[in-house]
C-alpha atoms as a PDB file:
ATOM      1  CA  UNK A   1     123.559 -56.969 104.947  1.00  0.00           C
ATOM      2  CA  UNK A   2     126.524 -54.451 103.955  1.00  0.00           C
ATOM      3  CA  UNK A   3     124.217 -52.735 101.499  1.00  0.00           C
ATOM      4  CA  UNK A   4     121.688 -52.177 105.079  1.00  0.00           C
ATOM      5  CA  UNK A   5     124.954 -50.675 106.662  1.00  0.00           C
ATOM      6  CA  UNK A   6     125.692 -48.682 104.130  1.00  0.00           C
ATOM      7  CA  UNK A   7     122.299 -47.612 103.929  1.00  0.00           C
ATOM      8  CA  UNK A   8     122.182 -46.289 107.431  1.00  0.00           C
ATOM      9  CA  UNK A   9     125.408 -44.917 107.498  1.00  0.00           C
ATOM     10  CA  UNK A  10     124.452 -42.626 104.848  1.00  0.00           C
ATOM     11  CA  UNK A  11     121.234 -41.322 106.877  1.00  0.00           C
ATOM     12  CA  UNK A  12     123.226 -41.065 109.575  1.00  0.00           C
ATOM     13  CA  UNK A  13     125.615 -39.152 107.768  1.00  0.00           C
ATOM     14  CA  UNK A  14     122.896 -36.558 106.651  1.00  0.00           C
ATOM     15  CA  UNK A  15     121.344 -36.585 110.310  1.00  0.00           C
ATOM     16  CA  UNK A  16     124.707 -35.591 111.620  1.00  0.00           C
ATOM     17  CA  UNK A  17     125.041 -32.617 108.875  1.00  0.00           C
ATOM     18  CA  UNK A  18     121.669 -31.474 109.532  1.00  0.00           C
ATOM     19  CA  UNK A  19     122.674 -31.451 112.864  1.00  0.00           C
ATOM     20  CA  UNK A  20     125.769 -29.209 112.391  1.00  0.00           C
ATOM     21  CA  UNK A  21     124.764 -27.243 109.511  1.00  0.00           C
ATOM     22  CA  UNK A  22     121.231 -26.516 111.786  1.00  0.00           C
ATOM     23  CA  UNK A  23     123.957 -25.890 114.881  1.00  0.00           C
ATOM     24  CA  UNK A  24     125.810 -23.468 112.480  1.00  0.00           C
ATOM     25  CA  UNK A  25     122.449 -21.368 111.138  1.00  0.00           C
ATOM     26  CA  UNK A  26     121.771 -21.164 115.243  1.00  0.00           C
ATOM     27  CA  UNK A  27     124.968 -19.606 116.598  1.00  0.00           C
ATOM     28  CA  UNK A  28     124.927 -17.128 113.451  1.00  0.00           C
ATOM     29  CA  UNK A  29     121.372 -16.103 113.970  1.00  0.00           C
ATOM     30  CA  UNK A  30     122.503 -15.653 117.986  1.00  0.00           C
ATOM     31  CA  UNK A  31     125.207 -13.489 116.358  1.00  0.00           C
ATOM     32  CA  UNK A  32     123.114 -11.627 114.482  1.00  0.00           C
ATOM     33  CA  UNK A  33     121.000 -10.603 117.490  1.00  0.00           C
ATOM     34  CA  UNK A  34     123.915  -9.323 119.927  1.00  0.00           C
ATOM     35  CA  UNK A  35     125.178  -6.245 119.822  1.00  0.00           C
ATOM     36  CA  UNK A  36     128.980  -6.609 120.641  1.00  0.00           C
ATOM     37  CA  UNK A  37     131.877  -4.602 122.147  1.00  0.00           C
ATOM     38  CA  UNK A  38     132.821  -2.174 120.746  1.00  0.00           C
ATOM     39  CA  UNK A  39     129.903  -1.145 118.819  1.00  0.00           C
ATOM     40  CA  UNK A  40     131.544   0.490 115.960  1.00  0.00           C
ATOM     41  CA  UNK A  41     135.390   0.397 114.288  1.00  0.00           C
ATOM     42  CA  UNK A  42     137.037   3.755 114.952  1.00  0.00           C
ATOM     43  CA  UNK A  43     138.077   5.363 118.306  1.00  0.00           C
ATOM     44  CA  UNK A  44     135.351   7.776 120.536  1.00  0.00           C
ATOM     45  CA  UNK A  45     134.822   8.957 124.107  1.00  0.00           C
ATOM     46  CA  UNK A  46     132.385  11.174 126.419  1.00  0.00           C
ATOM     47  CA  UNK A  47     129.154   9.425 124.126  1.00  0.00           C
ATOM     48  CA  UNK A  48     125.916  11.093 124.254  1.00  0.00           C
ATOM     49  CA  UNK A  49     122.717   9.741 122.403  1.00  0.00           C
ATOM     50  CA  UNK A  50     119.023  10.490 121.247  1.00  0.00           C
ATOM     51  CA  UNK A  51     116.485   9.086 119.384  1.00  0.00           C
ATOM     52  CA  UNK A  52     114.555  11.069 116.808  1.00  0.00           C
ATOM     53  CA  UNK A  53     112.285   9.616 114.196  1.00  0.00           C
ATOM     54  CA  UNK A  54     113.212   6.497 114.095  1.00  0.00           C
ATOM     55  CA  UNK A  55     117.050   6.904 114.439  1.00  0.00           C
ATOM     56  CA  UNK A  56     119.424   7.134 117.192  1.00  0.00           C
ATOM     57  CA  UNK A  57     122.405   9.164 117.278  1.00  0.00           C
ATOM     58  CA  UNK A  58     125.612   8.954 118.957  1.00  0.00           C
ATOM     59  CA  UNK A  59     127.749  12.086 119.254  1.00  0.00           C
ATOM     60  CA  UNK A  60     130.678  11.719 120.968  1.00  0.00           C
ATOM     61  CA  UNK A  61     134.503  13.038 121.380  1.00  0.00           C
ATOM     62  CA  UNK A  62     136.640  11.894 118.218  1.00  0.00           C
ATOM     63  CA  UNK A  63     139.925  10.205 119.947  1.00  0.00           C
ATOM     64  CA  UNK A  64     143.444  11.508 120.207  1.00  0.00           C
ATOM     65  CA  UNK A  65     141.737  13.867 122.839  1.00  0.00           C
ATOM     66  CA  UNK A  66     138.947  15.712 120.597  1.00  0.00           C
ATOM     67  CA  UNK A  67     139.059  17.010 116.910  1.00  0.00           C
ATOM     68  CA  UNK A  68     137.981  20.204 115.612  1.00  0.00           C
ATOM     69  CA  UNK A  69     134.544  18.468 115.107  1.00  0.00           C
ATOM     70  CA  UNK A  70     131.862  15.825 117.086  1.00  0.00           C
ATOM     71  CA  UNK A  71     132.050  12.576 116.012  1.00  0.00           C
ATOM     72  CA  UNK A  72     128.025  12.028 115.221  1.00  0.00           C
ATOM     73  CA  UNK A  73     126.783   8.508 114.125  1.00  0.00           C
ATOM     74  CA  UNK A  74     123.432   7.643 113.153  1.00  0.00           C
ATOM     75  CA  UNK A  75     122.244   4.383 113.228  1.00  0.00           C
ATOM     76  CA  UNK A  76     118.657   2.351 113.410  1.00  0.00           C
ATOM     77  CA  UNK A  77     120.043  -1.234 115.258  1.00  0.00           C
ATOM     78  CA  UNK A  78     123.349  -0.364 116.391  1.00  0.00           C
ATOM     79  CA  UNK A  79     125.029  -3.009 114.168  1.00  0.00           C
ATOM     80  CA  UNK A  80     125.147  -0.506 110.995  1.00  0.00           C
ATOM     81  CA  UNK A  81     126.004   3.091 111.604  1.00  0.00           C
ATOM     82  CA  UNK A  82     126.818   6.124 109.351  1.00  0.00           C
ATOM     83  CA  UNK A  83     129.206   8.582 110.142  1.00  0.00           C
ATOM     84  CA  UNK A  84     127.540  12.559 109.841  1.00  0.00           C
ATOM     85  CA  UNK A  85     129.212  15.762 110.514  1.00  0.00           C
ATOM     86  CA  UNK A  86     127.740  18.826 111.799  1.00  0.00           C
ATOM     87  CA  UNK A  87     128.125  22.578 111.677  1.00  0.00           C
ATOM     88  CA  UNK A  88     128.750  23.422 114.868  1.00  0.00           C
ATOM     89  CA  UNK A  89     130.317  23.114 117.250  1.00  0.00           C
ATOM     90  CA  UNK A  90     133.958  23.615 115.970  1.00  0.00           C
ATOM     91  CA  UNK A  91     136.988  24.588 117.292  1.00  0.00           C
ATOM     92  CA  UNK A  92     137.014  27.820 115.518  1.00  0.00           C
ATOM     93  CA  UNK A  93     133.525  28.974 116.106  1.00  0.00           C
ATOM     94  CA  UNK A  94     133.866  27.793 119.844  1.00  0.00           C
ATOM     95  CA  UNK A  95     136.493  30.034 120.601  1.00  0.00           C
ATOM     96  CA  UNK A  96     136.741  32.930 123.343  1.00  0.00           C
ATOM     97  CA  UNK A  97     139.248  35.822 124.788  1.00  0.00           C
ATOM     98  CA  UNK A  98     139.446  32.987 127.794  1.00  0.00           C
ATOM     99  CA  UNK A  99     139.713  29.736 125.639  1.00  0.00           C
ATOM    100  CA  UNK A 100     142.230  27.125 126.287  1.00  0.00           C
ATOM    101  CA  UNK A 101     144.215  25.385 123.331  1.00  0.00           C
ATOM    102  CA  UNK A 102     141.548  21.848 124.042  1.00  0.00           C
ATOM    103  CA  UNK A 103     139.429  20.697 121.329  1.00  0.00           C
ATOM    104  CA  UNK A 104     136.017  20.023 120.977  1.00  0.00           C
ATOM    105  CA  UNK A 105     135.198  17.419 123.413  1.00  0.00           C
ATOM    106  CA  UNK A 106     132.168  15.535 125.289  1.00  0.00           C
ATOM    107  CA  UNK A 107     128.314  16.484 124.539  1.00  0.00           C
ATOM    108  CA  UNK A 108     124.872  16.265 126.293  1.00  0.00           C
ATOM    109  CA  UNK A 109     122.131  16.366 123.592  1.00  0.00           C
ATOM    110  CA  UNK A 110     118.316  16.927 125.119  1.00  0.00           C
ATOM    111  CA  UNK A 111     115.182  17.661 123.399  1.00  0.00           C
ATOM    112  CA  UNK A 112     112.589  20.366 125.132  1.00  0.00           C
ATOM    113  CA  UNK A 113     109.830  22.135 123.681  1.00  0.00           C
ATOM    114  CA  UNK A 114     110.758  20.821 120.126  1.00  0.00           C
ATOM    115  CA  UNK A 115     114.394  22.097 119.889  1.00  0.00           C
ATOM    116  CA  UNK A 116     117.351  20.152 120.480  1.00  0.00           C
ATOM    117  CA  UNK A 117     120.228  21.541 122.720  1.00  0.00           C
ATOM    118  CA  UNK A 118     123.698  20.503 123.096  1.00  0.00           C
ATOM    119  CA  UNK A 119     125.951  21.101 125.924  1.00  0.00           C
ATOM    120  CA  UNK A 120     129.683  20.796 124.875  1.00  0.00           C
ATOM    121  CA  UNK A 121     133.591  21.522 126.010  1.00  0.00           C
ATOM    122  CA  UNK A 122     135.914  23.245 124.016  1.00  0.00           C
ATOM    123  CA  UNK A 123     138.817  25.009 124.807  1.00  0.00           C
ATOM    124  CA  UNK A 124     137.911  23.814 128.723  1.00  0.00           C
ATOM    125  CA  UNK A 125     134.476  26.169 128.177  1.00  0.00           C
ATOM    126  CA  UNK A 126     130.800  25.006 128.384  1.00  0.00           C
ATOM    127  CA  UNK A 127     129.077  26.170 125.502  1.00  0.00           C
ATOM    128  CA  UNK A 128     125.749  25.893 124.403  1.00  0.00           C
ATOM    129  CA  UNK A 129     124.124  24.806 121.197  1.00  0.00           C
ATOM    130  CA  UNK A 130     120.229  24.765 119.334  1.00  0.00           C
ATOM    131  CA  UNK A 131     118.720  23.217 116.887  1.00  0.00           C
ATOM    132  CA  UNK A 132     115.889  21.969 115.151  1.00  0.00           C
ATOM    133  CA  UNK A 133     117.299  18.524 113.990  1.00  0.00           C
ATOM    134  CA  UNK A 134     119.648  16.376 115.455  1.00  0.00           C
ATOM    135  CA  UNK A 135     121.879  16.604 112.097  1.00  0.00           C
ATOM    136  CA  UNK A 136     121.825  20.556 112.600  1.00  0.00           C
ATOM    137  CA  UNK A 137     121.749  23.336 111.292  1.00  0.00           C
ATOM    138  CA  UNK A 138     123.193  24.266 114.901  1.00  0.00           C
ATOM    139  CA  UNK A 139     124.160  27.565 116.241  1.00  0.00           C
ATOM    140  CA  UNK A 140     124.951  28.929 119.635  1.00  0.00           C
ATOM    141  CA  UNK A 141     121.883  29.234 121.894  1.00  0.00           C
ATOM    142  CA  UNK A 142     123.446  32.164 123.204  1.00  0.00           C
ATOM    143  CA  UNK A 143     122.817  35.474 120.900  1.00  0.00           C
ATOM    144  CA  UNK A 144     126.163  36.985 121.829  1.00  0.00           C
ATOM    145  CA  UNK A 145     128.097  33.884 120.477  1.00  0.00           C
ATOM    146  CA  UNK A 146     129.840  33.557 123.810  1.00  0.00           C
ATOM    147  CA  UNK A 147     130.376  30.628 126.117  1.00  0.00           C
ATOM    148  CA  UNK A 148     128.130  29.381 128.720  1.00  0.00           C
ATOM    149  CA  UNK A 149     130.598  29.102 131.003  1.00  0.00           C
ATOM    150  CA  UNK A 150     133.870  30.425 130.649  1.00  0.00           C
ATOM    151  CA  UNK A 151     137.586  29.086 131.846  1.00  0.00           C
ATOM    152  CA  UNK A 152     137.643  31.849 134.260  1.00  0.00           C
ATOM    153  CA  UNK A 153     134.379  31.877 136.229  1.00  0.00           C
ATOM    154  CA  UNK A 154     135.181  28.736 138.671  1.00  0.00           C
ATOM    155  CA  UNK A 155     139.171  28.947 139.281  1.00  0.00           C
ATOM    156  CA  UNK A 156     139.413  25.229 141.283  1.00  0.00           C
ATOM    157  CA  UNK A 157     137.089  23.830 138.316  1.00  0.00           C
ATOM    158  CA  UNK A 158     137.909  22.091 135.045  1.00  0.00           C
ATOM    159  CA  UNK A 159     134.880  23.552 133.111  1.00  0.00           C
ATOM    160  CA  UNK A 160     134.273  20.358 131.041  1.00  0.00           C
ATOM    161  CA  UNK A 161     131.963  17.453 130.656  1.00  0.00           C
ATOM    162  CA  UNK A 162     128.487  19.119 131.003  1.00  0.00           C
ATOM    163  CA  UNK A 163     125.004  17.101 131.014  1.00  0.00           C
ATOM    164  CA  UNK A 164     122.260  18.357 130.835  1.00  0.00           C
ATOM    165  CA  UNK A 165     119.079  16.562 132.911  1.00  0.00           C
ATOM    166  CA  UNK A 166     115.466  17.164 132.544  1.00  0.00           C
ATOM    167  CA  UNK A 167     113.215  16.321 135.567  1.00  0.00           C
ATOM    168  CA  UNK A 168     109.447  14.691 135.775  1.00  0.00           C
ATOM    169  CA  UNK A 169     108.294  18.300 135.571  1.00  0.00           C
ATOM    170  CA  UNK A 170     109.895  19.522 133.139  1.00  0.00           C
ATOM    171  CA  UNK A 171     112.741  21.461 135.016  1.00  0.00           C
ATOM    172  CA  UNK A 172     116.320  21.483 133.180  1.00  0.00           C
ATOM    173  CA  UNK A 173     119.488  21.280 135.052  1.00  0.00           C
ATOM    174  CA  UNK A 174     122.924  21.329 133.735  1.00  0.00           C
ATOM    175  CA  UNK A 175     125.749  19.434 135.675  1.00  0.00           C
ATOM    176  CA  UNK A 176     129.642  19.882 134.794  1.00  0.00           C
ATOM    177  CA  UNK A 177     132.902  19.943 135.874  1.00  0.00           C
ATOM    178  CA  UNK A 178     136.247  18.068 136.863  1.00  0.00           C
ATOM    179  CA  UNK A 179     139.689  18.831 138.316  1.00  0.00           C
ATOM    180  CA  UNK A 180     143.321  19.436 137.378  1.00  0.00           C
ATOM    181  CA  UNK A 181     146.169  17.061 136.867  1.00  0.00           C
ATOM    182  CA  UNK A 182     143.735  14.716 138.076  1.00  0.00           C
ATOM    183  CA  UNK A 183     143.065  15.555 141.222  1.00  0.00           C
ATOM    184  CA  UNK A 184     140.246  16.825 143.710  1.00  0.00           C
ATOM    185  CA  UNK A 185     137.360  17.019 140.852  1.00  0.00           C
ATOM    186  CA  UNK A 186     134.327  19.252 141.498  1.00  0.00           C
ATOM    187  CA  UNK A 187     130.866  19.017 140.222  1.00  0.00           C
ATOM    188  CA  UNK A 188     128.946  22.107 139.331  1.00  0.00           C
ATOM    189  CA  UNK A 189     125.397  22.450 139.510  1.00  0.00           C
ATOM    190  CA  UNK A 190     122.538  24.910 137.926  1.00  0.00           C
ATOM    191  CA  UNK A 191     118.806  25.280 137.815  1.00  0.00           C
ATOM    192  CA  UNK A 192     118.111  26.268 133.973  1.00  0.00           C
ATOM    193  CA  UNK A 193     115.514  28.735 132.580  1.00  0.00           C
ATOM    194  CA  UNK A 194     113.242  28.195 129.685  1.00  0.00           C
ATOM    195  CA  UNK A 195     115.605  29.574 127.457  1.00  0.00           C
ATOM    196  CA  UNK A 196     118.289  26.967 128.271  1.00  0.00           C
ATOM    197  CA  UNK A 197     121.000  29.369 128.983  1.00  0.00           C
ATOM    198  CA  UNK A 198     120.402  31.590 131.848  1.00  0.00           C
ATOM    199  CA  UNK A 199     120.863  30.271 134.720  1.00  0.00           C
ATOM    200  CA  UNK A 200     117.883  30.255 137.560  1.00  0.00           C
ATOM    201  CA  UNK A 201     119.987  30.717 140.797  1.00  0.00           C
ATOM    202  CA  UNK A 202     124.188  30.406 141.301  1.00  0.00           C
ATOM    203  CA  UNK A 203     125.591  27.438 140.258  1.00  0.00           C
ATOM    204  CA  UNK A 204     126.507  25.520 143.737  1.00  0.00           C
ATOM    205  CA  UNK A 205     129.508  22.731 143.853  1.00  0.00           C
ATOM    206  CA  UNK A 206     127.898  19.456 144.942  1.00  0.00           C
ATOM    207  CA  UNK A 207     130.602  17.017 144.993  1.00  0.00           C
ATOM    208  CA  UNK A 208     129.786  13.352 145.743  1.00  0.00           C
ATOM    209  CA  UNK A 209     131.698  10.779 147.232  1.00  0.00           C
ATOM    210  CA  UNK A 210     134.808   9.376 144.957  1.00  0.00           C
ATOM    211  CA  UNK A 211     133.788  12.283 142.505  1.00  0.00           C
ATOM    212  CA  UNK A 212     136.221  12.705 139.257  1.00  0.00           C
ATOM    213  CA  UNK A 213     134.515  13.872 136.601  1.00  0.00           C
ATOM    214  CA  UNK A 214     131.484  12.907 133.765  1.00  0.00           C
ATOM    215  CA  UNK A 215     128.052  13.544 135.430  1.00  0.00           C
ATOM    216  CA  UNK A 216     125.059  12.210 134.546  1.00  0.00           C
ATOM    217  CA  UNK A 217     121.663  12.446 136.110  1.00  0.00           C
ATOM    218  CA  UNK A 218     119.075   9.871 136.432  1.00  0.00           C
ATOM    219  CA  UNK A 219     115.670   9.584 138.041  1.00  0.00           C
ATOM    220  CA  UNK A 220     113.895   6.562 139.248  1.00  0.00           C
ATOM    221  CA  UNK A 221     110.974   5.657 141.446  1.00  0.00           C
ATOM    222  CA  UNK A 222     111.668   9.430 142.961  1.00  0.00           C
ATOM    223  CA  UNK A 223     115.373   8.727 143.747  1.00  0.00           C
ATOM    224  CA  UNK A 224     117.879  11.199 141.916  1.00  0.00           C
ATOM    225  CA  UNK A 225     120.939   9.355 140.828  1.00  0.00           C
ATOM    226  CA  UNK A 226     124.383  11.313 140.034  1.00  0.00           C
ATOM    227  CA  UNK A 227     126.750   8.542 137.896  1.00  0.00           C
ATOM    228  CA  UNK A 228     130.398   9.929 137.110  1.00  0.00           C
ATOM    229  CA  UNK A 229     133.588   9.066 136.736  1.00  0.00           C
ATOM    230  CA  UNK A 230     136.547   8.187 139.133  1.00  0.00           C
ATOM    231  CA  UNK A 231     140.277   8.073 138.341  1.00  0.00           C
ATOM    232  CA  UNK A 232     142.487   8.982 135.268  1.00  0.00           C
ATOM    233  CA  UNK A 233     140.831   8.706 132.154  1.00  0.00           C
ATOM    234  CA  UNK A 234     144.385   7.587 130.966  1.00  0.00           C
ATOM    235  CA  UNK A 235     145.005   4.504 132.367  1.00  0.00           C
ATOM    236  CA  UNK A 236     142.829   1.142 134.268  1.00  0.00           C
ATOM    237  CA  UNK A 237     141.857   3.465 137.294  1.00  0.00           C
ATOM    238  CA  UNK A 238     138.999   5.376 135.697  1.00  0.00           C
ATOM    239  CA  UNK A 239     135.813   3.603 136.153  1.00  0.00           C
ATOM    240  CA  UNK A 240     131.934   4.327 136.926  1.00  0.00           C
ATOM    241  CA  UNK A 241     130.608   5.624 139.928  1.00  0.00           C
ATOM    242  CA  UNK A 242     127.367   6.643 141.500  1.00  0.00           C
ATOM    243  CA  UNK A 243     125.749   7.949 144.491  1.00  0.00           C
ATOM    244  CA  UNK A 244     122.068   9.041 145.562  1.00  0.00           C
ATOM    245  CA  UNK A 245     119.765  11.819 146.873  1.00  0.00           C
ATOM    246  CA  UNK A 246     116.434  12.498 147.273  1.00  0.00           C
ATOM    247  CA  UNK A 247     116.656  16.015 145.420  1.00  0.00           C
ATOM    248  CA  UNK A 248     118.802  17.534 141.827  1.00  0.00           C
ATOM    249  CA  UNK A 249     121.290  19.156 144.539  1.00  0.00           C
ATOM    250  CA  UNK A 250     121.739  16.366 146.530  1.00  0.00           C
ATOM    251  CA  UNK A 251     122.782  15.456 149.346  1.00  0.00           C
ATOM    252  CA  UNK A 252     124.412  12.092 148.158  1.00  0.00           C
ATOM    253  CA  UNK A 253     124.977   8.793 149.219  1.00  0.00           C
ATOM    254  CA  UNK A 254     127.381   6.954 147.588  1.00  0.00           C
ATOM    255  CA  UNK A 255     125.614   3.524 146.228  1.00  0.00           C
ATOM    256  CA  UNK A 256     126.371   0.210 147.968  1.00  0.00           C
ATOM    257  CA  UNK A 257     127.803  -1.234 144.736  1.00  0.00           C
ATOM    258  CA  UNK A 258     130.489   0.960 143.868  1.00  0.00           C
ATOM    259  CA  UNK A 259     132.344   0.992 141.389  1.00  0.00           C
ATOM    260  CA  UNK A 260     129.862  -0.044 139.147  1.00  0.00           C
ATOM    261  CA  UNK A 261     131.980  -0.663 136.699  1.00  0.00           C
ATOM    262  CA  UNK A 262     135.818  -1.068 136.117  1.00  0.00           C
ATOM    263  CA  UNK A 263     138.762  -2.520 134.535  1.00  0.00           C
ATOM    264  CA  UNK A 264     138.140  -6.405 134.355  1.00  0.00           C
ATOM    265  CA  UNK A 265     140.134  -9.083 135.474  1.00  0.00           C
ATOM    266  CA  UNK A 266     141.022 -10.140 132.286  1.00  0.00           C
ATOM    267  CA  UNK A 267     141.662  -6.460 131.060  1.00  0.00           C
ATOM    268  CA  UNK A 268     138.932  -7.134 128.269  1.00  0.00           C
ATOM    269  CA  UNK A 269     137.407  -3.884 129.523  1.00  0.00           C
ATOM    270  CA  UNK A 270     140.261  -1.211 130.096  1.00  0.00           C
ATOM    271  CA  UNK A 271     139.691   1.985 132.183  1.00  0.00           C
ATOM    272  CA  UNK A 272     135.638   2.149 131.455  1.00  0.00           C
ATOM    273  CA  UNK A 273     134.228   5.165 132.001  1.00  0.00           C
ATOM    274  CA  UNK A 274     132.725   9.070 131.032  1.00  0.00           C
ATOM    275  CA  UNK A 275     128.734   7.070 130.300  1.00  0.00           C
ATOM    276  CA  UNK A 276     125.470   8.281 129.313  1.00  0.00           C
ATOM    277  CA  UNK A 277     122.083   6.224 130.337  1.00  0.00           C
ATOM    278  CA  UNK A 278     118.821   5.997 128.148  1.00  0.00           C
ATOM    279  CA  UNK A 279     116.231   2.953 128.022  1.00  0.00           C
ATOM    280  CA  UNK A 280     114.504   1.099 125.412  1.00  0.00           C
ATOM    281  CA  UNK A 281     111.253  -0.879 126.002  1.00  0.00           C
ATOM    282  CA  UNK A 282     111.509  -0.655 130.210  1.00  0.00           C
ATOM    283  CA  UNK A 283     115.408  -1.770 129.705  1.00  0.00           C
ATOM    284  CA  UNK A 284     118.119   0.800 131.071  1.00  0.00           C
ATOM    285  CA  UNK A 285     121.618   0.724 128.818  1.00  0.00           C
ATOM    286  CA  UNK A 286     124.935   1.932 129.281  1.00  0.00           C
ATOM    287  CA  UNK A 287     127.169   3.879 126.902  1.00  0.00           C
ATOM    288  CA  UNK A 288     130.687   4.239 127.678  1.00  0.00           C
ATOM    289  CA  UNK A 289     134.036   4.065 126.275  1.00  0.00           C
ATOM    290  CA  UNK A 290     136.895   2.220 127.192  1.00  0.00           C
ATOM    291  CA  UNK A 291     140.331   2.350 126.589  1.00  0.00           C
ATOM    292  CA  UNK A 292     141.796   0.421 123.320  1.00  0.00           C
ATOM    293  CA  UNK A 293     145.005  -1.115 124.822  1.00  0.00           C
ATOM    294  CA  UNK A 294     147.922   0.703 122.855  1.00  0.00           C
ATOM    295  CA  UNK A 295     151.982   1.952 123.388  1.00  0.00           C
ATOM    296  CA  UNK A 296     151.369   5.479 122.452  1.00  0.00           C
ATOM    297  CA  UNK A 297     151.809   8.659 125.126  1.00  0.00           C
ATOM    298  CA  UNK A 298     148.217   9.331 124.644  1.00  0.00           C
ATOM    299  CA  UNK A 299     144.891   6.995 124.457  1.00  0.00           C
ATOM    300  CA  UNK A 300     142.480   5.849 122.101  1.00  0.00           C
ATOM    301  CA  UNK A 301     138.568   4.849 123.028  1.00  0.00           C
ATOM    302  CA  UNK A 302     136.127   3.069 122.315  1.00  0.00           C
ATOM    303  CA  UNK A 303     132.673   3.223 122.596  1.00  0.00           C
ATOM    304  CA  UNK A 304     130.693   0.151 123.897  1.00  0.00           C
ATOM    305  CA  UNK A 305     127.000  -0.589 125.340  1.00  0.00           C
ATOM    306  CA  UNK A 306     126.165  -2.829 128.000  1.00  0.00           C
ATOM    307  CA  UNK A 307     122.572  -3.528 130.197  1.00  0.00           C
ATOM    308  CA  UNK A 308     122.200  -1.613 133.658  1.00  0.00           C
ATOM    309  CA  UNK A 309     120.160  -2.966 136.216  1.00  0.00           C
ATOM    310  CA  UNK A 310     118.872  -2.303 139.812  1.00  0.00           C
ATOM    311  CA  UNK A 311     118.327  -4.140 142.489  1.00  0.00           C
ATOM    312  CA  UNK A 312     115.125  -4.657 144.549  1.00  0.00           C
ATOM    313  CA  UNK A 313     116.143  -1.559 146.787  1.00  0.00           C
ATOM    314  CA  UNK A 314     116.820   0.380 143.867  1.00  0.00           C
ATOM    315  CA  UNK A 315     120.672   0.252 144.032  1.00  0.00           C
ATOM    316  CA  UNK A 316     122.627   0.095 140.630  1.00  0.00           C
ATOM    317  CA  UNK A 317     124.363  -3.224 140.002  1.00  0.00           C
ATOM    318  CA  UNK A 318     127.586  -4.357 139.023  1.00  0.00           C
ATOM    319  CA  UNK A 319     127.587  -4.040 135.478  1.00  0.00           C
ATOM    320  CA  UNK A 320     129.061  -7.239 133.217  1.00  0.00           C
ATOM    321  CA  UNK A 321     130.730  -5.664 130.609  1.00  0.00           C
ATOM    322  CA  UNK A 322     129.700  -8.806 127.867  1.00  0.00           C
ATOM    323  CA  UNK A 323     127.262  -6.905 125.152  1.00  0.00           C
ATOM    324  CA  UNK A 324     123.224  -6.485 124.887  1.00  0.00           C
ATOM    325  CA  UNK A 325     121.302  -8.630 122.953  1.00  0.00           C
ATOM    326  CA  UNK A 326     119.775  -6.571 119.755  1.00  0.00           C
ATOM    327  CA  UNK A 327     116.592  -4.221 120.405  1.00  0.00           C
END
């Protein structure tokens, strides 16, 4: 009889550590398809992305408050990523008669007719960038080496954070702009030429509701949507924005959700903000930075990716800042 106990304790001994070592294979292959915040060690802001053969890249502002460089980092899952570094732009070759001392900060990276162009702050200018792989060699797209738009042309504008959107027909517009001591931010707008730097018309100020800073343009199902930035990029005011029109210009309609995205309860997610959008297989994604919670007179960022979603009206949802599962 004991030797029939014994005998069944030891299966169920080996049951119970298939059990757990089977429980333990699970959760680590769960782990190994998420894709959690942050999505790389180091500290970035203002991300942009593309995807060319195969590989995405990531170029983004290198935190305290820009470097004399992009941060650029290329990666095929989003778990393993390489740092690069590229030619341009720099601090010294993006430097003009009307430059301010600010470094190189916050990129839009499109691809049209085979070329790659960058839109980019330094020294508070918008300058523009070309080239024929995303790893460079760049140069300025303008011939005369000079920014795109300079400190000086808009007074009551922070010439910074420009994006660059291309339309169902093939139109380019570039969006930019923000405001002073935090305060009263303005969004410029401008049709673009083929040649990506002259501009087809005056850029015209088209402010939306609760309007900061960090545009970005999407289009879906026909409806234009302008995302940005509200609050100080400092602290857990900033957060993510949006409103609606039926044309590039506007006029907008601040979406029904707002703020899409802000500091969590729990502070997990700290001052979230300055985004880009792009999709993979019919899925929209976020990437954004938030703000690593330090005791130091300036901030540090991080750059994190989460799932954005619409409703059945085709407003933008709250976003749950929690991580994607692996693409």
């Amino acid at each position: 009889m004991s030797s029939k106990i014994f005998k069944f304790k030891g299966s169920l001994s080996i049951i119970l550590l298939t059990i757990l070592v089977s429980g333990i294979n699970l959760r680590s292959a769960a782990q190994q398809n998420f894709i959690k915040n942050p999505i790389v060690p180091g500290y970035f802001a203002d991300p942009t992305i593309i995807k060319d053969n195969g590989n995405w890249y990531i170029y983004a502002t290198i935190d305290p408050w820009g470097a004399d460089e992009l941060g650029v980092l290329e990666t095929k899952d989003f778990k393993t990523f390489t740092q690069k570094h590229i030619n341009w732009p720099t601090k010294k070759a993006c430097t003009s008669p009307t430059s301010n001392g600010s470094m190189v900060w916050a990129p839009s990276i499109r691809k049209v007719n085979g070329l790659f162009y960058m839109y980019v702050a330094v020294g508070s200018e918008v300058w523009a960038g070309v080239s024929e792989h995303p790893l460079g060699p760049w140069r300025n797209a303008k011939a005369d080496n000079t920014p795109l738009v300079t400190a000086k042309d808009y007074p009551a504008v922070h010439n910074i954070d420009p994006d660059c959107f291309i339309d169902d027909d093939g139109q380019t517009y570039l969006y930019w702009g923000s405001g002073f001591n935090w305060i009263k931010g303005h969004c410029m707008a401008v049709k673009l030429k083929k040649d990506m730097v002259t501009f087809d018309g005056a850029p015209r100020d088209i402010t939306p509701p609760h309007y900061f800073e960090a545009p970005h343009v999407v289009k879906r199902n026909g409806i234009y949507y302008l995302m940005y930035s509200q609050g100080k990029a400092i602290d857990a005011t900033y957060q993510v924005r949006y409103s609606t029109g039926k044309t590039p210009f506007g006029p907008w309609t601040e979406g029904i959700y707002d703020p899409i995205l802000s500091t969590s309860a729990d502070s997990s997610t700290y001052g979230p903000g300055h985004h880009t959008v792009f999709k993979v297989n019919k899925q929209c994604y976020i990437l954004y930075h938030r703000i690593h919670p330090q005791k130091k007179d300036y901030v540090l960022r991080e750059l994190c990716l989460d799932s954005l979603n619409f409703d059945a009206k085709g407003n933008i949802l709250k976003i749950n800042p929690k991580g994607v599962k692996a693409f």
